[in-house]
PDB file of N, CA and C in Angstrom:
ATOM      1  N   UNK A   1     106.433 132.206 164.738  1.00  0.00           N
ATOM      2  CA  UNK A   1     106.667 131.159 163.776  1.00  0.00           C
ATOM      3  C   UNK A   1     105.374 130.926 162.996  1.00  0.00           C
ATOM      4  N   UNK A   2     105.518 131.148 161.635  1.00  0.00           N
ATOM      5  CA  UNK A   2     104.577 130.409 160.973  1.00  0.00           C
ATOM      6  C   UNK A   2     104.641 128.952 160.242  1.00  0.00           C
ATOM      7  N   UNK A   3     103.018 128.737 160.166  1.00  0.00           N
ATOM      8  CA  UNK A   3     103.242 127.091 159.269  1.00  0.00           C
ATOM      9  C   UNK A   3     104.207 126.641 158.843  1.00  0.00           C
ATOM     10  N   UNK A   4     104.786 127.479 157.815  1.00  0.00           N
ATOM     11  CA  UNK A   4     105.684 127.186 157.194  1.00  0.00           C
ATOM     12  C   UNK A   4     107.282 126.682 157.675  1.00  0.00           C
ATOM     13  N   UNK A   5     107.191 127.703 158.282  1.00  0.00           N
ATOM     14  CA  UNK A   5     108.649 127.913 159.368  1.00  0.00           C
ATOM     15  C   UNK A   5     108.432 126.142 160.050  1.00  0.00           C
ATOM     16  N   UNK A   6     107.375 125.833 161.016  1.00  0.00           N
ATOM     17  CA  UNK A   6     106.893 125.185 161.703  1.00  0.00           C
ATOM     18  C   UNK A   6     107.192 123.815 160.450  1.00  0.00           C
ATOM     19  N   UNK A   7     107.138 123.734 159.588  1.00  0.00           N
ATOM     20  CA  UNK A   7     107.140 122.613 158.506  1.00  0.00           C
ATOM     21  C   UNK A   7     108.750 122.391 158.542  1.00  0.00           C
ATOM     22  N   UNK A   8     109.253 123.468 158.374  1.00  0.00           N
ATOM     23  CA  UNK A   8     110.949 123.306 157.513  1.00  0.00           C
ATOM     24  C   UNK A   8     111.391 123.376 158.875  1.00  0.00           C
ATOM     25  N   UNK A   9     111.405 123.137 159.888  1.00  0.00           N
ATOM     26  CA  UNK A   9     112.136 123.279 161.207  1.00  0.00           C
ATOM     27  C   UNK A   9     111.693 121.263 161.085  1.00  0.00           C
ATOM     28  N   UNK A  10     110.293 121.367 161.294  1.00  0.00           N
ATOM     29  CA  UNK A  10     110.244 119.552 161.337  1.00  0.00           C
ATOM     30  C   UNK A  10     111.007 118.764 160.236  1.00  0.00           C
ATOM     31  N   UNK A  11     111.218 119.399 159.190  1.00  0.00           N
ATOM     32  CA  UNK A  11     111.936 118.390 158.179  1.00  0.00           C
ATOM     33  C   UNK A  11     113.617 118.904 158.312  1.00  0.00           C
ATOM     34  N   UNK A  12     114.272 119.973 159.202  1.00  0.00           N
ATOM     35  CA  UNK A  12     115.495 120.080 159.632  1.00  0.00           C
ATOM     36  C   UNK A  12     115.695 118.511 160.009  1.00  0.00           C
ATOM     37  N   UNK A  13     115.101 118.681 161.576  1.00  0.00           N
ATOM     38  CA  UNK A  13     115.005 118.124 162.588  1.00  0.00           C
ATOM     39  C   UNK A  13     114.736 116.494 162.292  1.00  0.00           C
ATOM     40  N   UNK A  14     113.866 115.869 160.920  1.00  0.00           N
ATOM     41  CA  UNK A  14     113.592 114.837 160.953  1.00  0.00           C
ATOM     42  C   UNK A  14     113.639 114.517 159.299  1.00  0.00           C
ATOM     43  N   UNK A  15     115.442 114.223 158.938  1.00  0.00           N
ATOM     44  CA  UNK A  15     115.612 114.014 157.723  1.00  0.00           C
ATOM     45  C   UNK A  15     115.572 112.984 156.891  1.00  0.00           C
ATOM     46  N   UNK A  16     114.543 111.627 157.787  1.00  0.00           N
ATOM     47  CA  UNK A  16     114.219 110.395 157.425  1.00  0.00           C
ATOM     48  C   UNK A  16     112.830 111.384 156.991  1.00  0.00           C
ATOM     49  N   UNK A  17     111.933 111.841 157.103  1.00  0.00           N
ATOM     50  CA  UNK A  17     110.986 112.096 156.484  1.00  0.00           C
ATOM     51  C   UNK A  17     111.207 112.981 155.513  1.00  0.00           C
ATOM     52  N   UNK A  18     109.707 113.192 154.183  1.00  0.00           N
ATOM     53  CA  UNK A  18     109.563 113.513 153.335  1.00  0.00           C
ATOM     54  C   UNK A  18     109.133 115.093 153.887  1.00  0.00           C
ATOM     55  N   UNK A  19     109.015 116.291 152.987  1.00  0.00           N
ATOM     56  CA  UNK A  19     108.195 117.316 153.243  1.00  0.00           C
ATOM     57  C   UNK A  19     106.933 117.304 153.074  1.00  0.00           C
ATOM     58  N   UNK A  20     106.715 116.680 152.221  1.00  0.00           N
ATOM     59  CA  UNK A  20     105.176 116.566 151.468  1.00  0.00           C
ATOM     60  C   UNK A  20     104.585 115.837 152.994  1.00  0.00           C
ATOM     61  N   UNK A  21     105.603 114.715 153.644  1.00  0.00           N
ATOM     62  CA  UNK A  21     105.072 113.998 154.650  1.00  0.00           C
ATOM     63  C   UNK A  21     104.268 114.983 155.572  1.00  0.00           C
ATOM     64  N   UNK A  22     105.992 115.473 156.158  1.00  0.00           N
ATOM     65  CA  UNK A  22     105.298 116.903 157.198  1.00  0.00           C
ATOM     66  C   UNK A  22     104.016 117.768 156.945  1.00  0.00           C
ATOM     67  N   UNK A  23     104.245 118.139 156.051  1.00  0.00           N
ATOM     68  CA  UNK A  23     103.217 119.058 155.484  1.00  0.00           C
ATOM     69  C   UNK A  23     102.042 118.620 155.811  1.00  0.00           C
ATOM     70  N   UNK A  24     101.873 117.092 155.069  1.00  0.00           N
ATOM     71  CA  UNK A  24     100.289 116.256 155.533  1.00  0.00           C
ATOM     72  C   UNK A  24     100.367 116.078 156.908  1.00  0.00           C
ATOM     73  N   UNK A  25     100.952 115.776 157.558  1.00  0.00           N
ATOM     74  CA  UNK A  25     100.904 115.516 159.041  1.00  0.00           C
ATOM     75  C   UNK A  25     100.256 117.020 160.018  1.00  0.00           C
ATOM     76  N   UNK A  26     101.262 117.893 159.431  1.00  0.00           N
ATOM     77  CA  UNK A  26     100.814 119.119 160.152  1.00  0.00           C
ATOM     78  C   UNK A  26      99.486 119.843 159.904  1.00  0.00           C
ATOM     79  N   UNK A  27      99.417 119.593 158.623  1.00  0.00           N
ATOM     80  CA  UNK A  27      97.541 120.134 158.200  1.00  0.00           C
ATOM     81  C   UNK A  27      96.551 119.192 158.731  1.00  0.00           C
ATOM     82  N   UNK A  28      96.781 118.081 158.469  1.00  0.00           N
ATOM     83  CA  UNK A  28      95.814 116.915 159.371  1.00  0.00           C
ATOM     84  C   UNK A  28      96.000 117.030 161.155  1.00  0.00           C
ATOM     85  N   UNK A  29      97.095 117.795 161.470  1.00  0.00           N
ATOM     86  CA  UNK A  29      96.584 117.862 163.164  1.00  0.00           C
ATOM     87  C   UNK A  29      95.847 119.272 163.341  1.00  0.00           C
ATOM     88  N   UNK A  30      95.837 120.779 162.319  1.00  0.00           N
ATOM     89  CA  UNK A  30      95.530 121.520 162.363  1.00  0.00           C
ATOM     90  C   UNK A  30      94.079 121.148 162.233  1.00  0.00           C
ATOM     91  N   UNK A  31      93.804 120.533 161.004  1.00  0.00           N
ATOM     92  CA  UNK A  31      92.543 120.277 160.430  1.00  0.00           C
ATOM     93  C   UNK A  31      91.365 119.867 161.900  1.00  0.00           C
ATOM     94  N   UNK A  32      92.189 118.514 162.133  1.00  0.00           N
ATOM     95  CA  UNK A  32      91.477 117.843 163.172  1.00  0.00           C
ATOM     96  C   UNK A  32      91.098 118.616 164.667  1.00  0.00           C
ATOM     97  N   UNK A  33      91.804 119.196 164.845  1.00  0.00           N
ATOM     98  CA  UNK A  33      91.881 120.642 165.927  1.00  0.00           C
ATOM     99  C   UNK A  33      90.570 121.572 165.437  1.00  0.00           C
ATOM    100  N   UNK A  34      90.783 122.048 163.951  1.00  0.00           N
ATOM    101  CA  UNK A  34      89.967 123.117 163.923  1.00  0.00           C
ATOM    102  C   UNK A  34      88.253 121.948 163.772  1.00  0.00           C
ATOM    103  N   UNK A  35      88.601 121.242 163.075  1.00  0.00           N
ATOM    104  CA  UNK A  35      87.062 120.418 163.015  1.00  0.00           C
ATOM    105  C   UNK A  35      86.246 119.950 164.671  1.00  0.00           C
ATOM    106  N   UNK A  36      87.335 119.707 165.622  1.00  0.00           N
ATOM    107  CA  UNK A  36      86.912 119.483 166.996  1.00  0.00           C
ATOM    108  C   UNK A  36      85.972 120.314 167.631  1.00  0.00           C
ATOM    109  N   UNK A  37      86.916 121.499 167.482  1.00  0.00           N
ATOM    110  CA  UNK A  37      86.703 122.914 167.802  1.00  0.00           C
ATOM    111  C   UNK A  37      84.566 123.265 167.668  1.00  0.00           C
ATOM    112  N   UNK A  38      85.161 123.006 165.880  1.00  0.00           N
ATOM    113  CA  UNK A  38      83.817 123.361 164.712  1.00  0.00           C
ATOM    114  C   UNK A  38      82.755 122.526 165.873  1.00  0.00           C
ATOM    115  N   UNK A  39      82.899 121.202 166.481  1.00  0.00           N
ATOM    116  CA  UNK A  39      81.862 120.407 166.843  1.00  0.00           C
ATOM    117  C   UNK A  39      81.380 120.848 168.278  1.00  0.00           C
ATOM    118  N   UNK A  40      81.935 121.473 168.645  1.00  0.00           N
ATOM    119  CA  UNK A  40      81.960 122.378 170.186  1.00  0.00           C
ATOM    120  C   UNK A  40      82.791 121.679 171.373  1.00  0.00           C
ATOM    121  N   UNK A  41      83.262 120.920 170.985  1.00  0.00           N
ATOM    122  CA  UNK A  41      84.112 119.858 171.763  1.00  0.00           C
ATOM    123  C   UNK A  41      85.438 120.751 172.439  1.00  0.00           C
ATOM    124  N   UNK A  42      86.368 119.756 173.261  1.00  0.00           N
ATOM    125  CA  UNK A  42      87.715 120.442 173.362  1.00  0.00           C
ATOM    126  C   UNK A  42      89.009 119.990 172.973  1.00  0.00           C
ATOM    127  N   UNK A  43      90.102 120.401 172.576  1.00  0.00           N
ATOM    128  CA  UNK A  43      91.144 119.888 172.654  1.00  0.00           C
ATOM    129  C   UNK A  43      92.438 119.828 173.510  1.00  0.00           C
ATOM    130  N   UNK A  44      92.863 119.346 174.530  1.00  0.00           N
ATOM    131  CA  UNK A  44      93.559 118.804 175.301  1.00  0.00           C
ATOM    132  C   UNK A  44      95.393 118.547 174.732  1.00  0.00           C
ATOM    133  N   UNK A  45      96.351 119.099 174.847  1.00  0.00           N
ATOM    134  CA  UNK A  45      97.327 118.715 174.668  1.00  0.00           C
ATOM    135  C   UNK A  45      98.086 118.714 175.811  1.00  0.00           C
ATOM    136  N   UNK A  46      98.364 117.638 176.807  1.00  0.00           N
ATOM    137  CA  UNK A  46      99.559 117.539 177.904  1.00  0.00           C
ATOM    138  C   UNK A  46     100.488 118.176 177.945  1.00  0.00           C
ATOM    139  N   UNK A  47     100.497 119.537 178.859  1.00  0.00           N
ATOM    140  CA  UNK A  47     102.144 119.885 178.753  1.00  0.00           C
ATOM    141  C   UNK A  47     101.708 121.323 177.988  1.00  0.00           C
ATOM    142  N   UNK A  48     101.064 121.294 177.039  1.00  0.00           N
ATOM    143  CA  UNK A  48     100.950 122.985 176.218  1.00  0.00           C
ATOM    144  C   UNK A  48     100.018 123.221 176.607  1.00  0.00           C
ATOM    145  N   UNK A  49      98.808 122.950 176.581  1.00  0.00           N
ATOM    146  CA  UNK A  49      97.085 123.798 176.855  1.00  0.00           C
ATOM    147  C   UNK A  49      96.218 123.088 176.001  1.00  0.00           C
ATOM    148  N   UNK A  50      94.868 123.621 176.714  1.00  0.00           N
ATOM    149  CA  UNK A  50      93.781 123.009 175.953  1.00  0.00           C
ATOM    150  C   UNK A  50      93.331 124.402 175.106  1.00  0.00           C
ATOM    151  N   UNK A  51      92.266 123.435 173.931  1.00  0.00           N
ATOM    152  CA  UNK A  51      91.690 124.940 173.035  1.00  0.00           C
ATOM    153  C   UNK A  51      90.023 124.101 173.502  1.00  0.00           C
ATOM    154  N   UNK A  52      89.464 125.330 173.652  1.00  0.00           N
ATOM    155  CA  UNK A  52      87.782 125.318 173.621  1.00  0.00           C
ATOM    156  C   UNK A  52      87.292 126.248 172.799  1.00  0.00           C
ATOM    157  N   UNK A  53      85.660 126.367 173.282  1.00  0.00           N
ATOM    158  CA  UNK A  53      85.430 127.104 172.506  1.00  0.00           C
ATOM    159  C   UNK A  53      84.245 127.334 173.293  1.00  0.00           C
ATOM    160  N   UNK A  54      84.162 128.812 173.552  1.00  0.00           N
ATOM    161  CA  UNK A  54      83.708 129.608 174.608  1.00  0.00           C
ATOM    162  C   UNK A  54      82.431 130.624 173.818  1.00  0.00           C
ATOM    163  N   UNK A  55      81.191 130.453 174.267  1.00  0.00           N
ATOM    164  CA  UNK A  55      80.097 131.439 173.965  1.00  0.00           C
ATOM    165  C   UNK A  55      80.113 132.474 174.273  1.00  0.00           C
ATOM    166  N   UNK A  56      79.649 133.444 173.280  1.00  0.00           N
ATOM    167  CA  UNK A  56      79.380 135.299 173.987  1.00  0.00           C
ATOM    168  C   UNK A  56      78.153 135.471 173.240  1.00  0.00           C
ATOM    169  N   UNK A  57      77.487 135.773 174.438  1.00  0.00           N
ATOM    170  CA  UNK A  57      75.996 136.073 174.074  1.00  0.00           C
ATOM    171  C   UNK A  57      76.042 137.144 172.953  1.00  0.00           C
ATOM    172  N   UNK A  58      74.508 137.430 172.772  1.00  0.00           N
ATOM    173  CA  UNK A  58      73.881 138.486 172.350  1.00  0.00           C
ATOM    174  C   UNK A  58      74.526 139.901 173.131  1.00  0.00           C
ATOM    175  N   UNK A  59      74.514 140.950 172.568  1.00  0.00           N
ATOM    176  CA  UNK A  59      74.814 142.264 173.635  1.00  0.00           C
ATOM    177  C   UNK A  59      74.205 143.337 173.110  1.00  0.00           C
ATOM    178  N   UNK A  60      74.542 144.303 173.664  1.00  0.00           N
ATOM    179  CA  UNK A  60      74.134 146.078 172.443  1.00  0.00           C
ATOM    180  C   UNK A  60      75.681 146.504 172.978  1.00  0.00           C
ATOM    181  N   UNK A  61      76.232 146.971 171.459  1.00  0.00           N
ATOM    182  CA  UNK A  61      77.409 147.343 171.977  1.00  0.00           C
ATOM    183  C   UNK A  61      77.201 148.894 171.546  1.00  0.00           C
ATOM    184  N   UNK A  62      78.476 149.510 171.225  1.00  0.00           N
ATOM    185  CA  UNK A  62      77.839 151.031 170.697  1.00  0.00           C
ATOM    186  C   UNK A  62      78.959 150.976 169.956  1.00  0.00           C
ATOM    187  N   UNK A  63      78.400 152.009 168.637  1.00  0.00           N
ATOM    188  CA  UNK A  63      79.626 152.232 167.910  1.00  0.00           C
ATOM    189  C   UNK A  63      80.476 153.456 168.243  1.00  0.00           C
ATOM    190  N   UNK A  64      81.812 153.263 168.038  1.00  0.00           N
ATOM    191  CA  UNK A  64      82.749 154.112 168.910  1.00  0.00           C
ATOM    192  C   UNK A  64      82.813 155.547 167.902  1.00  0.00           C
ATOM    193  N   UNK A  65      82.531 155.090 166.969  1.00  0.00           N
ATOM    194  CA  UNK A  65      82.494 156.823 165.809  1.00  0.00           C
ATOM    195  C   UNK A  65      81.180 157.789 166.410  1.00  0.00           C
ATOM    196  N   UNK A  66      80.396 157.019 165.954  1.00  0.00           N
ATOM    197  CA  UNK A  66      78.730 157.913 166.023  1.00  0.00           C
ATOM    198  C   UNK A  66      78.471 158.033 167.400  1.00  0.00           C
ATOM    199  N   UNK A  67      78.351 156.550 168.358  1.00  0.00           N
ATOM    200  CA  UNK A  67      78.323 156.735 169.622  1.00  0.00           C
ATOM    201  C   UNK A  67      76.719 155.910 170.099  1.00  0.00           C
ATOM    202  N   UNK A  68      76.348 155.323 168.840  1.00  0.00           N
ATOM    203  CA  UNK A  68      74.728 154.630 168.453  1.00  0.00           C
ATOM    204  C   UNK A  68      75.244 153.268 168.556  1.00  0.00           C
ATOM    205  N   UNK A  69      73.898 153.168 169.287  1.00  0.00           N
ATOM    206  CA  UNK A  69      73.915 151.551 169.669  1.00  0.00           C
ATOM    207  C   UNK A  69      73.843 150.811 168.407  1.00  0.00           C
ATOM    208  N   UNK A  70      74.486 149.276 168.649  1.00  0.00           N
ATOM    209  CA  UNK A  70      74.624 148.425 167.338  1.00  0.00           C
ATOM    210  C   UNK A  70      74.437 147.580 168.232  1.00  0.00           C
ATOM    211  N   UNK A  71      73.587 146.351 167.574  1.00  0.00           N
ATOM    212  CA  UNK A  71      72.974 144.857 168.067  1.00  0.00           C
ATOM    213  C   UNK A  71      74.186 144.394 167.780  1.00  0.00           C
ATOM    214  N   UNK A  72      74.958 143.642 169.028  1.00  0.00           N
ATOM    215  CA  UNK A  72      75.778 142.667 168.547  1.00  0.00           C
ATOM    216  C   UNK A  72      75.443 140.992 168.655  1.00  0.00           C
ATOM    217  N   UNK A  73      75.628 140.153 167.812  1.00  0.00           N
ATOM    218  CA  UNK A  73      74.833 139.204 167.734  1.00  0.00           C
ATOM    219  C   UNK A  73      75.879 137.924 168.783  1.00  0.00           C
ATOM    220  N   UNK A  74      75.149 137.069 169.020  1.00  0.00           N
ATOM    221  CA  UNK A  74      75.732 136.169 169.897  1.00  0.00           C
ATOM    222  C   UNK A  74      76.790 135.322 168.840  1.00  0.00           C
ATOM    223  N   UNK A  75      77.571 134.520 169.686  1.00  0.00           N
ATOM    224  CA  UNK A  75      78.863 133.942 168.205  1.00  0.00           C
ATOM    225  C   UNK A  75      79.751 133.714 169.313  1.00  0.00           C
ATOM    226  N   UNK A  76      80.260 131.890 168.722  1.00  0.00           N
ATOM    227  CA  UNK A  76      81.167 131.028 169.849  1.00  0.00           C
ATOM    228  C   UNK A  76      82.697 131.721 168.912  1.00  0.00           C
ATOM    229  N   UNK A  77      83.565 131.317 170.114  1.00  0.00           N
ATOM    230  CA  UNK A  77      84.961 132.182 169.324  1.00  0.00           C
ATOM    231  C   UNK A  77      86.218 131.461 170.720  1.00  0.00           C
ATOM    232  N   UNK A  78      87.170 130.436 169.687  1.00  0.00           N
ATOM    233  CA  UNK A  78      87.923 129.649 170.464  1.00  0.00           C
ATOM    234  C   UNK A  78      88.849 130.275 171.012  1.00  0.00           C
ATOM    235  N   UNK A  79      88.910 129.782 172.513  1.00  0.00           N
ATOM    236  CA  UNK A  79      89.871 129.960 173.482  1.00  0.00           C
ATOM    237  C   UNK A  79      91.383 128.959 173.602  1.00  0.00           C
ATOM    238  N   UNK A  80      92.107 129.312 173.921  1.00  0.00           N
ATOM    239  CA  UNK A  80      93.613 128.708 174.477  1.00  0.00           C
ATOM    240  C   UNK A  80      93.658 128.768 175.668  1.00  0.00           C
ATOM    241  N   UNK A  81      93.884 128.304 176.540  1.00  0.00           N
ATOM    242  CA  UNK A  81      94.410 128.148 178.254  1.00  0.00           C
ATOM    243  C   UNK A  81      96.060 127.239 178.129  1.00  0.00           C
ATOM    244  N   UNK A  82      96.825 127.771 178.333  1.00  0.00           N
ATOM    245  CA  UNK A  82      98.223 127.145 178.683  1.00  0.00           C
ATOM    246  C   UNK A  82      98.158 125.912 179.509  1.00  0.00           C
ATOM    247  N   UNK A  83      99.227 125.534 179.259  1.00  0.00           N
ATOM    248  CA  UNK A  83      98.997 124.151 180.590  1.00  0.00           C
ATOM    249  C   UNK A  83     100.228 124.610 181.036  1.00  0.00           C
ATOM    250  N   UNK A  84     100.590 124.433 182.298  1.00  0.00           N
ATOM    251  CA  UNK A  84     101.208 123.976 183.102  1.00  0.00           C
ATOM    252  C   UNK A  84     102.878 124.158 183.028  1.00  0.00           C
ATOM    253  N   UNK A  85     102.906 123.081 182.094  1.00  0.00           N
ATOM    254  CA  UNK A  85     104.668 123.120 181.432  1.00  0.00           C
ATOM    255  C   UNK A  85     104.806 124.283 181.425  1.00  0.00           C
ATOM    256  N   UNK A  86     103.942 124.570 180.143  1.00  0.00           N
ATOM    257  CA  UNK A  86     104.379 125.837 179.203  1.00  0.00           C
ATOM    258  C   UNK A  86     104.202 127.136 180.408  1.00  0.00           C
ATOM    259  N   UNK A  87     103.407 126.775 181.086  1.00  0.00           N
ATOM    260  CA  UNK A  87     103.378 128.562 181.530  1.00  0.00           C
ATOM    261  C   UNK A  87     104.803 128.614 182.456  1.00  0.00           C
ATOM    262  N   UNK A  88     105.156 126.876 183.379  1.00  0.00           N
ATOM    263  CA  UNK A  88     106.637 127.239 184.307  1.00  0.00           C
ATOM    264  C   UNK A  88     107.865 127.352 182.719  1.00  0.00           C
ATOM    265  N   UNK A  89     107.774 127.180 181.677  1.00  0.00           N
ATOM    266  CA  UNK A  89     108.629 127.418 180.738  1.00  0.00           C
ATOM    267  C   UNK A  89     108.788 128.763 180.647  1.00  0.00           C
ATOM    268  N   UNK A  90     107.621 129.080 180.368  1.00  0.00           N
ATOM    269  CA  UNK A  90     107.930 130.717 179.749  1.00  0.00           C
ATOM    270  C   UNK A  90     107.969 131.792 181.034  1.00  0.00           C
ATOM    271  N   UNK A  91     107.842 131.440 182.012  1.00  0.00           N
ATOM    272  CA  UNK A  91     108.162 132.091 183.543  1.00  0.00           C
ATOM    273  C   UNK A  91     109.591 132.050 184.012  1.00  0.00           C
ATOM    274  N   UNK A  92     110.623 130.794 183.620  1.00  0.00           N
ATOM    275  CA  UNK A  92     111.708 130.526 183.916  1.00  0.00           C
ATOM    276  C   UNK A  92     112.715 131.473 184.195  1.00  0.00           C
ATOM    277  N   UNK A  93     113.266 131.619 185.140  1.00  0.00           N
ATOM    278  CA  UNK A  93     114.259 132.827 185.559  1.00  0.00           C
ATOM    279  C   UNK A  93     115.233 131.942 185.477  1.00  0.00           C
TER     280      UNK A  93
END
């Protein structure tokens, strides 16, 4: 599912609201998520998973053509962990 999809499913589903509404609602929880993120903080949702944001050092990696080492530089890069619900959801027999 994308954004979009994710927009027109909420304004199916909730035909007292506007789209323009949804729309702002859903970019302002994305926004606020990705700005959390940006601050090194975490985000926590009950029931789906938290997002962090996890460090990887410095390394030497090699390049896979030539086979020559390349400096790879250190750089944070956000994680997902499931919660709970979701993982006995999507396990469900």
């Amino acid at each position: 599912m994308i954004k979009s999809e994710l927009i027109a499913r909420l304004v199916e589903t909730n035909p007292h609201l506007y789209q323009r509404d949804v729309e702002r609602i859903v970019n302002t929880i994305f926004e606020e998520i990705t700005n959390t993120l940006a601050d090194g903080n975490r985000v926590e949702l009950r029931g789906f998973g938290a997002f962090s944001v996890k460090h990887r050092p410095a390394r030497i990696g090699r390049n896979p053509r030539t086979g020559a080492t390349v400096s790879v530089p250190e750089k944070h890069v956000p994680y997902f962990k499931t919660g709970k619900d979701l993982r006995e959801r999507l396990n469900k027999k």
